[in-house]
C-alpha atoms as a PDB file:
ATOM      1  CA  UNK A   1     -23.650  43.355  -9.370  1.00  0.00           C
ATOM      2  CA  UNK A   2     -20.931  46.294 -10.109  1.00  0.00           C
ATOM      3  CA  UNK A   3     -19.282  45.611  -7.168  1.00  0.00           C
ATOM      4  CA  UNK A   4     -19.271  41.586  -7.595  1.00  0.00           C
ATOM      5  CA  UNK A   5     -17.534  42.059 -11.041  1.00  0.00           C
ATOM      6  CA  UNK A   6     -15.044  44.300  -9.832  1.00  0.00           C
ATOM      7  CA  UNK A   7     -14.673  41.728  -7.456  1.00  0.00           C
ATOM      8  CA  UNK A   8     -13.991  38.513  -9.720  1.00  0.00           C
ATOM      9  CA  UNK A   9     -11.948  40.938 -11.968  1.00  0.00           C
ATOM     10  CA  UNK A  10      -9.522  41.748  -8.772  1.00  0.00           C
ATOM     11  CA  UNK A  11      -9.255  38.352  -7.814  1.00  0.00           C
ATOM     12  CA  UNK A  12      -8.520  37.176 -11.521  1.00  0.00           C
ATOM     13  CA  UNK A  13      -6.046  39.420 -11.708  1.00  0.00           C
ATOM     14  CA  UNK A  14      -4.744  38.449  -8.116  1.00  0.00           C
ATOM     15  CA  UNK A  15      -4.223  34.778  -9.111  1.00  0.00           C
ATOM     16  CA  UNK A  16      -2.654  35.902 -12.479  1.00  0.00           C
ATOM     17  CA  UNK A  17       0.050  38.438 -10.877  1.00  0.00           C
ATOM     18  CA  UNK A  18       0.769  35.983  -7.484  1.00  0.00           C
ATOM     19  CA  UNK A  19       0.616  32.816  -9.161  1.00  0.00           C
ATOM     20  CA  UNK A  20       3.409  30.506 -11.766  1.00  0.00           C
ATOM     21  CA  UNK A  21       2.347  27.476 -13.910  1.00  0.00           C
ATOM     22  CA  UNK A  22       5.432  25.677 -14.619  1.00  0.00           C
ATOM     23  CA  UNK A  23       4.763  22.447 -17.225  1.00  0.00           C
ATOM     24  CA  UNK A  24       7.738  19.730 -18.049  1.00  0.00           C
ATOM     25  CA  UNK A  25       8.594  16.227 -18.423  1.00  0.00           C
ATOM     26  CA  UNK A  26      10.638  14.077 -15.297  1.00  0.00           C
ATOM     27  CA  UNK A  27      12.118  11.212 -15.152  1.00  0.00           C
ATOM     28  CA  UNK A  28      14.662   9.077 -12.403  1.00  0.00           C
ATOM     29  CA  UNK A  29      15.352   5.912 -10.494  1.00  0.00           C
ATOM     30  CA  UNK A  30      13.766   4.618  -7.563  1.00  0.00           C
ATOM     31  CA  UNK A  31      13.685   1.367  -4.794  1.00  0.00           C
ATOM     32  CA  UNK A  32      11.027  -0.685  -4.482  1.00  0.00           C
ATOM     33  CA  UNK A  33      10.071  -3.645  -2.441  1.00  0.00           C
ATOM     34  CA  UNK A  34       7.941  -6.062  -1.744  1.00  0.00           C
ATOM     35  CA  UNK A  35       6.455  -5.616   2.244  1.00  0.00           C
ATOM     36  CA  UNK A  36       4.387  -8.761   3.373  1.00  0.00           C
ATOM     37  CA  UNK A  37       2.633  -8.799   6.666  1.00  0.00           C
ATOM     38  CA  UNK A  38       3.893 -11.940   7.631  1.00  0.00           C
ATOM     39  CA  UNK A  39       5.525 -15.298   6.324  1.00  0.00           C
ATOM     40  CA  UNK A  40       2.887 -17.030   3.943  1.00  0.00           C
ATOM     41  CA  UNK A  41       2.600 -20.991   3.930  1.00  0.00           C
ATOM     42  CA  UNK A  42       1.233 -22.830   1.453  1.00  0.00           C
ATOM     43  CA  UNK A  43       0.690 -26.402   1.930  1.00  0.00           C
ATOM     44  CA  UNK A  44      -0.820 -28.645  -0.025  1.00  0.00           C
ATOM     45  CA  UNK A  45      -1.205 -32.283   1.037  1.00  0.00           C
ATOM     46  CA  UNK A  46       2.292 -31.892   2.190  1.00  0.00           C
ATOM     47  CA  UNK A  47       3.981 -30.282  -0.640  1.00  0.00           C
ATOM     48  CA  UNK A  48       4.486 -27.091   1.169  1.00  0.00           C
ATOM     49  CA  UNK A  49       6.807 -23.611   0.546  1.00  0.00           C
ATOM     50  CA  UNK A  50       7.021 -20.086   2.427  1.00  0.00           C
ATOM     51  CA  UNK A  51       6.945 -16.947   1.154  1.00  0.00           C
ATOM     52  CA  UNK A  52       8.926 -14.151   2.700  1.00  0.00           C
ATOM     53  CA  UNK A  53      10.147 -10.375   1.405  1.00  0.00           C
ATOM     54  CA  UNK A  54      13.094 -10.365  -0.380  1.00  0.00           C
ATOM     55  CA  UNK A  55      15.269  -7.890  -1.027  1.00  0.00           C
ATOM     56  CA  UNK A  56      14.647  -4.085  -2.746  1.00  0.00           C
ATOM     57  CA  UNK A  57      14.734  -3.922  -7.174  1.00  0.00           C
ATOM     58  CA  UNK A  58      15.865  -1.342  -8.836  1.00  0.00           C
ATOM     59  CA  UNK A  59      12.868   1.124 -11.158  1.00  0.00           C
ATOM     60  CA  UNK A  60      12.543   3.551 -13.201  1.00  0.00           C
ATOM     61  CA  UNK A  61       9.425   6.709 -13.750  1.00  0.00           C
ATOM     62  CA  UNK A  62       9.003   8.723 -16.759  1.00  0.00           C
ATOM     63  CA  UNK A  63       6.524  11.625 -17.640  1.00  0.00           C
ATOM     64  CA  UNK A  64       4.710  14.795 -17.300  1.00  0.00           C
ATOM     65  CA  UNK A  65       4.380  16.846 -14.267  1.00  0.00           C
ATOM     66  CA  UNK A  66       2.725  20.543 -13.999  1.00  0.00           C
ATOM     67  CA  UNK A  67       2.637  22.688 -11.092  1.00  0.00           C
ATOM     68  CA  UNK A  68       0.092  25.483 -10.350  1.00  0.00           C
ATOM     69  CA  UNK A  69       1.976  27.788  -7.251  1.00  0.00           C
ATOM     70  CA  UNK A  70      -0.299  30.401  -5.927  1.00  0.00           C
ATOM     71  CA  UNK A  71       1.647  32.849  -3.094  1.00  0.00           C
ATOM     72  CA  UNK A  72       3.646  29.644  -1.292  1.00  0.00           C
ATOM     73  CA  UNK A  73       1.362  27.002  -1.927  1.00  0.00           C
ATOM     74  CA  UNK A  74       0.888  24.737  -5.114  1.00  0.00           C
ATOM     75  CA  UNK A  75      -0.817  22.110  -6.913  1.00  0.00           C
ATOM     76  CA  UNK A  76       1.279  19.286  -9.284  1.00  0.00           C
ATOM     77  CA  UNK A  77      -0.306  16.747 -11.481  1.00  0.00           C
ATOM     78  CA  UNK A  78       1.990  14.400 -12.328  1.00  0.00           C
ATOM     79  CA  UNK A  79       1.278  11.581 -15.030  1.00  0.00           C
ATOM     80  CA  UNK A  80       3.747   8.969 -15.729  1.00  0.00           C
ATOM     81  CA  UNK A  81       4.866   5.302 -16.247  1.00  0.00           C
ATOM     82  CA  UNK A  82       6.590   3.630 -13.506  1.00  0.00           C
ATOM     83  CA  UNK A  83       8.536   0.279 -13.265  1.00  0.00           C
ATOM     84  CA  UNK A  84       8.419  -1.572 -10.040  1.00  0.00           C
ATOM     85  CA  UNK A  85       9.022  -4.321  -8.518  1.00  0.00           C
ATOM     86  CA  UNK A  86      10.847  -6.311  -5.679  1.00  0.00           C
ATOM     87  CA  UNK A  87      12.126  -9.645  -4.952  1.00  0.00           C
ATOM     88  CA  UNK A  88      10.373 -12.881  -3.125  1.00  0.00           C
ATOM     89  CA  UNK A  89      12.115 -15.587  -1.189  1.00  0.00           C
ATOM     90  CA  UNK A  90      10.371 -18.962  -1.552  1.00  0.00           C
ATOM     91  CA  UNK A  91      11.887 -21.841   0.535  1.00  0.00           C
ATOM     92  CA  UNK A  92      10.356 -25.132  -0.039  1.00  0.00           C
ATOM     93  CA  UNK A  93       9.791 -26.626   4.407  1.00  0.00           C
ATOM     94  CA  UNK A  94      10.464 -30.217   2.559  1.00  0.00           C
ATOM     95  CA  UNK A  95      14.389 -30.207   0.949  1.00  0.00           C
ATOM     96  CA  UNK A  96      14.644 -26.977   2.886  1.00  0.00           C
ATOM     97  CA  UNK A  97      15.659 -25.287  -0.336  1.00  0.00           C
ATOM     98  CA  UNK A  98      14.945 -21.291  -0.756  1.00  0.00           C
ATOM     99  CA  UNK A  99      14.600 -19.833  -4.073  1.00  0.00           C
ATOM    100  CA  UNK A 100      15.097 -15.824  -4.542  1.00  0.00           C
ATOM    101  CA  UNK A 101      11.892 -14.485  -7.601  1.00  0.00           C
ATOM    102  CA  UNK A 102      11.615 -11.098  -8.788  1.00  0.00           C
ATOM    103  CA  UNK A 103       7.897  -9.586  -9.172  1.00  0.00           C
ATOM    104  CA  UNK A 104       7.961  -6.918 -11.660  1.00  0.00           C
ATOM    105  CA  UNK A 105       5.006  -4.697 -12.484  1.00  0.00           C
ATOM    106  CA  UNK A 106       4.769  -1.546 -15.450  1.00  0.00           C
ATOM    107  CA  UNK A 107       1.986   0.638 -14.335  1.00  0.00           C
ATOM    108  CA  UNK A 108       0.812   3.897 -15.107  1.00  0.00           C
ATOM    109  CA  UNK A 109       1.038   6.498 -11.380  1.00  0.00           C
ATOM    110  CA  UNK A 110      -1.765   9.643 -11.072  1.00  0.00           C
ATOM    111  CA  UNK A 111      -0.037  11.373  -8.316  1.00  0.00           C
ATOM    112  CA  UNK A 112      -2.155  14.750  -7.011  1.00  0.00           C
ATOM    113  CA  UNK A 113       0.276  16.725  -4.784  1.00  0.00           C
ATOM    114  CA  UNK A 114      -0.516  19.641  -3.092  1.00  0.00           C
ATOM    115  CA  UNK A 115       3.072  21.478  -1.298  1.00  0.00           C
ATOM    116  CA  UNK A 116       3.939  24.392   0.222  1.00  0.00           C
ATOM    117  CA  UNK A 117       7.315  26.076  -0.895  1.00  0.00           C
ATOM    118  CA  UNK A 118       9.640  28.278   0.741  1.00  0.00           C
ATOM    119  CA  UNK A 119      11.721  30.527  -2.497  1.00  0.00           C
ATOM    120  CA  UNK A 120      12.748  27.169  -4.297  1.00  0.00           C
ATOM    121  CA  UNK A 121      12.475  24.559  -2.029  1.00  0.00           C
ATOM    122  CA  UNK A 122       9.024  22.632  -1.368  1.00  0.00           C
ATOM    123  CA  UNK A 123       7.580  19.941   0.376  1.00  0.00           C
ATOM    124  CA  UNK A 124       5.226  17.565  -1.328  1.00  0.00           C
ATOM    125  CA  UNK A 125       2.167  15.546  -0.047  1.00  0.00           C
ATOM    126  CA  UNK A 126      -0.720  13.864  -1.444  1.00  0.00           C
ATOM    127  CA  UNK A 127      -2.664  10.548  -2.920  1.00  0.00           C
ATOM    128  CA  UNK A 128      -1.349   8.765  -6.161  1.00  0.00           C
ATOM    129  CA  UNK A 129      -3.694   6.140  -8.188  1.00  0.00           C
ATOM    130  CA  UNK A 130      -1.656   3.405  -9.879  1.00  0.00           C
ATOM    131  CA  UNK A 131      -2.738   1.286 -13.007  1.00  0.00           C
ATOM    132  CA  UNK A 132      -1.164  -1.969 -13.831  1.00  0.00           C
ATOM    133  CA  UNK A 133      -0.213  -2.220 -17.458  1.00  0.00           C
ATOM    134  CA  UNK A 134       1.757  -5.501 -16.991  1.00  0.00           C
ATOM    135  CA  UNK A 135       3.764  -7.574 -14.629  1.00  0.00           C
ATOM    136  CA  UNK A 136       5.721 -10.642 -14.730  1.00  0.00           C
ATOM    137  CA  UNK A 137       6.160 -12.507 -11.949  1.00  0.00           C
ATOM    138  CA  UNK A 138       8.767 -15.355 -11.132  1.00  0.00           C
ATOM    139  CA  UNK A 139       6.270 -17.029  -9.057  1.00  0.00           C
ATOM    140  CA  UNK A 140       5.386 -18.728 -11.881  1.00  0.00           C
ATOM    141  CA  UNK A 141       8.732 -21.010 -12.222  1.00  0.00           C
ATOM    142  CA  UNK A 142       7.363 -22.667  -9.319  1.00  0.00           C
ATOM    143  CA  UNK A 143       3.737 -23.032 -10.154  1.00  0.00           C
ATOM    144  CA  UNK A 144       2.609 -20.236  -7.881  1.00  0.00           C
ATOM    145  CA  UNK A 145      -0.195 -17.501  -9.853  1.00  0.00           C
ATOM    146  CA  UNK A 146      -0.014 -14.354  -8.496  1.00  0.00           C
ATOM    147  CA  UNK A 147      -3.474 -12.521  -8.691  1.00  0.00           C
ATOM    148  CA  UNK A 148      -2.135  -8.726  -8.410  1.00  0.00           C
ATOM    149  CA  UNK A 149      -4.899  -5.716  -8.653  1.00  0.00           C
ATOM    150  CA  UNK A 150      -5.285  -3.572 -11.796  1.00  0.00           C
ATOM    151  CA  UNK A 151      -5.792  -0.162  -9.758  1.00  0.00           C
ATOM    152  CA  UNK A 152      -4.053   0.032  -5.883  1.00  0.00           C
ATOM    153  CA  UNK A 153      -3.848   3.727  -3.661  1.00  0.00           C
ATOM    154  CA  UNK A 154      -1.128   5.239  -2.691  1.00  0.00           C
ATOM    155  CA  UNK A 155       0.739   8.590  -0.830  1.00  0.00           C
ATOM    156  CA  UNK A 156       3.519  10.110  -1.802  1.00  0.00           C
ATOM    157  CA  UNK A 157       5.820  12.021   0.680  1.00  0.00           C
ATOM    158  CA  UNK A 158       8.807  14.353   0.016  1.00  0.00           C
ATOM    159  CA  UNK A 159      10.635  17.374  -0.857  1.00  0.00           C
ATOM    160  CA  UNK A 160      11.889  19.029  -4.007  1.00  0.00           C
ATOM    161  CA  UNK A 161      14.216  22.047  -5.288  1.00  0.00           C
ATOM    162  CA  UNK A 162      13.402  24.235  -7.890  1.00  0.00           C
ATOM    163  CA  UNK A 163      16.276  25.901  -9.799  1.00  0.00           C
ATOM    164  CA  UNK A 164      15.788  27.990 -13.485  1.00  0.00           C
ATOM    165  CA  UNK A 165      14.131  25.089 -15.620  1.00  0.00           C
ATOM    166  CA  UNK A 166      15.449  22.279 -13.349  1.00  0.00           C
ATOM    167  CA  UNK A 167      13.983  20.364 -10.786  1.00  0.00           C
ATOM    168  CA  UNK A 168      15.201  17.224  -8.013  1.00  0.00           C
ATOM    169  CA  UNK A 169      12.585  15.725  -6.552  1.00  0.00           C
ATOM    170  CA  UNK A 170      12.654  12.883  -3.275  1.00  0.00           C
ATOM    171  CA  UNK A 171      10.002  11.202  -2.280  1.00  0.00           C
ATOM    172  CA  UNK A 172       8.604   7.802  -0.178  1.00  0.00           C
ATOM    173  CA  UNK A 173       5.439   6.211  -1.848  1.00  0.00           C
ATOM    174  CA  UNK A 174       3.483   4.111   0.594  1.00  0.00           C
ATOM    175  CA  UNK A 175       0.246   2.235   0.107  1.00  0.00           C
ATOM    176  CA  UNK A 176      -2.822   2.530   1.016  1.00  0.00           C
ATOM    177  CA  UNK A 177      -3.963  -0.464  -0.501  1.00  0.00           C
ATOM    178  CA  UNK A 178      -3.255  -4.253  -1.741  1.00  0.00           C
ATOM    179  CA  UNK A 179      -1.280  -4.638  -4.336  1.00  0.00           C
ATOM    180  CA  UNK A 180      -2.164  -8.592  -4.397  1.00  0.00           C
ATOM    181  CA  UNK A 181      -4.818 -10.566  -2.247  1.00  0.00           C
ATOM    182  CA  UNK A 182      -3.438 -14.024  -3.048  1.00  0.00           C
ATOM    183  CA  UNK A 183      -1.933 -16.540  -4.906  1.00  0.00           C
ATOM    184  CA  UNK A 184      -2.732 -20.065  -6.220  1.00  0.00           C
ATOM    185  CA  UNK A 185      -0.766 -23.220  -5.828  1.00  0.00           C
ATOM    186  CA  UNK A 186      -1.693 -26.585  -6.907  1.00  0.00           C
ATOM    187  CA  UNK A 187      -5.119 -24.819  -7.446  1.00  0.00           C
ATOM    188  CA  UNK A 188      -5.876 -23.757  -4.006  1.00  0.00           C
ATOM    189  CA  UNK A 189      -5.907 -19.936  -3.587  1.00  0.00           C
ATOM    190  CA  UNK A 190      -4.173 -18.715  -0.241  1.00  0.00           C
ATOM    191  CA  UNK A 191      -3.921 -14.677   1.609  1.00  0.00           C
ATOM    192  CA  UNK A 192      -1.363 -12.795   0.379  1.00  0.00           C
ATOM    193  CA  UNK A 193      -1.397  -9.101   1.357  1.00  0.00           C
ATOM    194  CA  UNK A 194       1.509  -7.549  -0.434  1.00  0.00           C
ATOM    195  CA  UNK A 195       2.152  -4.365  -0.927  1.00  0.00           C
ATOM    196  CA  UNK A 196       5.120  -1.981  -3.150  1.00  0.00           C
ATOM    197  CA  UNK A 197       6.429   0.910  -1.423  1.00  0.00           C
ATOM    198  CA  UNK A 198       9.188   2.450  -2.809  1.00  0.00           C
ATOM    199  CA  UNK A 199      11.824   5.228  -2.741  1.00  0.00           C
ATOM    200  CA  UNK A 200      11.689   7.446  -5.543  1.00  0.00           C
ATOM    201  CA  UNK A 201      14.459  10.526  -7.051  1.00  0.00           C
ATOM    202  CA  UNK A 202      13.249  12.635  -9.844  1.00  0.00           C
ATOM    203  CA  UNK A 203      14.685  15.065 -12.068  1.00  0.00           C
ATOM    204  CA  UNK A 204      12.696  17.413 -13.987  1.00  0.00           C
ATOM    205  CA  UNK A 205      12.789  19.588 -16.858  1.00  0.00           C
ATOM    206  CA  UNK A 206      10.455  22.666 -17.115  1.00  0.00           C
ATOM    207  CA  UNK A 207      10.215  24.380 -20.611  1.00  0.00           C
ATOM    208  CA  UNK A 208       9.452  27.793 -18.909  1.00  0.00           C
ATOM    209  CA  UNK A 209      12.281  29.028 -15.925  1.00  0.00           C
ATOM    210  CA  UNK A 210      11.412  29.457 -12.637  1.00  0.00           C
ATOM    211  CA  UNK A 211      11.557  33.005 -12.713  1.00  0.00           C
ATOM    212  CA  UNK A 212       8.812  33.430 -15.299  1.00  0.00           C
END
């Protein structure tokens, strides 16, 4: 039993001495699009339109982000509210007309990275959970209900730099799931597998230095 303690008290003690928390706020820009697997149609007893990705929207993210770094390897939580969003080209097959909508969604992003760092330079990996808050979608000038999910799964890929309370982060976020099954027109429901990936740059402020 002596020898346990002494044991949890070393490696207490080991954790405290070789690891950093580091807590702050980040915010930034990112591009985001709307990927769909393939030109939709939707026809209805002739009245009939495609769907195809448009081109990239500008975003925004803003909120907290903590890091855990034991030896080279850490842990960041990061909470914060996104803005996403992408544009849609609808072309309607009959006057031959296309039509550029934006989709926009405000969500809430649960990203769990786990990194490896190298002195103040890391590389970060792991799974983020997104919550839709709200979207507005310009689908809806044309009489076409989008039916997007309330929680989709993600990854996020990058690397950061660490510098005194500073931080730049760049990362890809792809999905791992839906963020729509369908859509209705003219009250039929068709397949619609869209998803959101986006580019993201961060910059973060830590209220405790790097060095502490």
């Amino acid at each position: 039993m002596r020898k346990l303690f002494l044991l949890l008290i070393l490696n207490f003690a080991g954790i405290y001495c070789f690891s950093q928390f580091r807590f702050g706020i980040q915010t930034g820009v990112s591009s985001t699009s709307i990927k769909l697997d393939e030109t939709v149609l939707l026809d209805v007893m002739g009245n009939s339109k495609e769907i195809n990705a448009g081109d990239a929207n500008i975003g925004f993210h803003i909120g907290l982000v903590g890091h855990l770094q034991i030896f080279s390897v850490y842990l960041r939580p990061e909470l914060y509210f996104s803005n996403s969003g992408g544009e849609l080209k609808v072309k309607d097959v009959q006057t031959n007309v296309e039509t550029i909508v934006k989709q926009s969604y405000n969500k809430i992003d649960v990203p769990l990275i786990i990194g490896r760092a190298w002195d103040r330079f890391r590389v970060d990996l792991g799974p983020v959970a997104s919550f839709l808050i709200s979207s507005k979608s310009g689908l809806d000038d044309l009489e076409i209900r989008e039916d997007a999910k309330k929680t989709t799964w993600g990854y996020q890929v990058g690397c950061g730099f660490d510098f005194w309370k500073l931080g730049l982060g760049l990362r890809y976020e792809g999905n791992l799931s839906k963020l729509g099954d369908q859509v209705t027109f003219a009250n039929k429901n068709f397949q619609l597998d869209s998803r959101n990936p986006k580019w993201m740059f961060s910059l973060i402020y830590y209220f405790n230095k790097y060095d502490d």
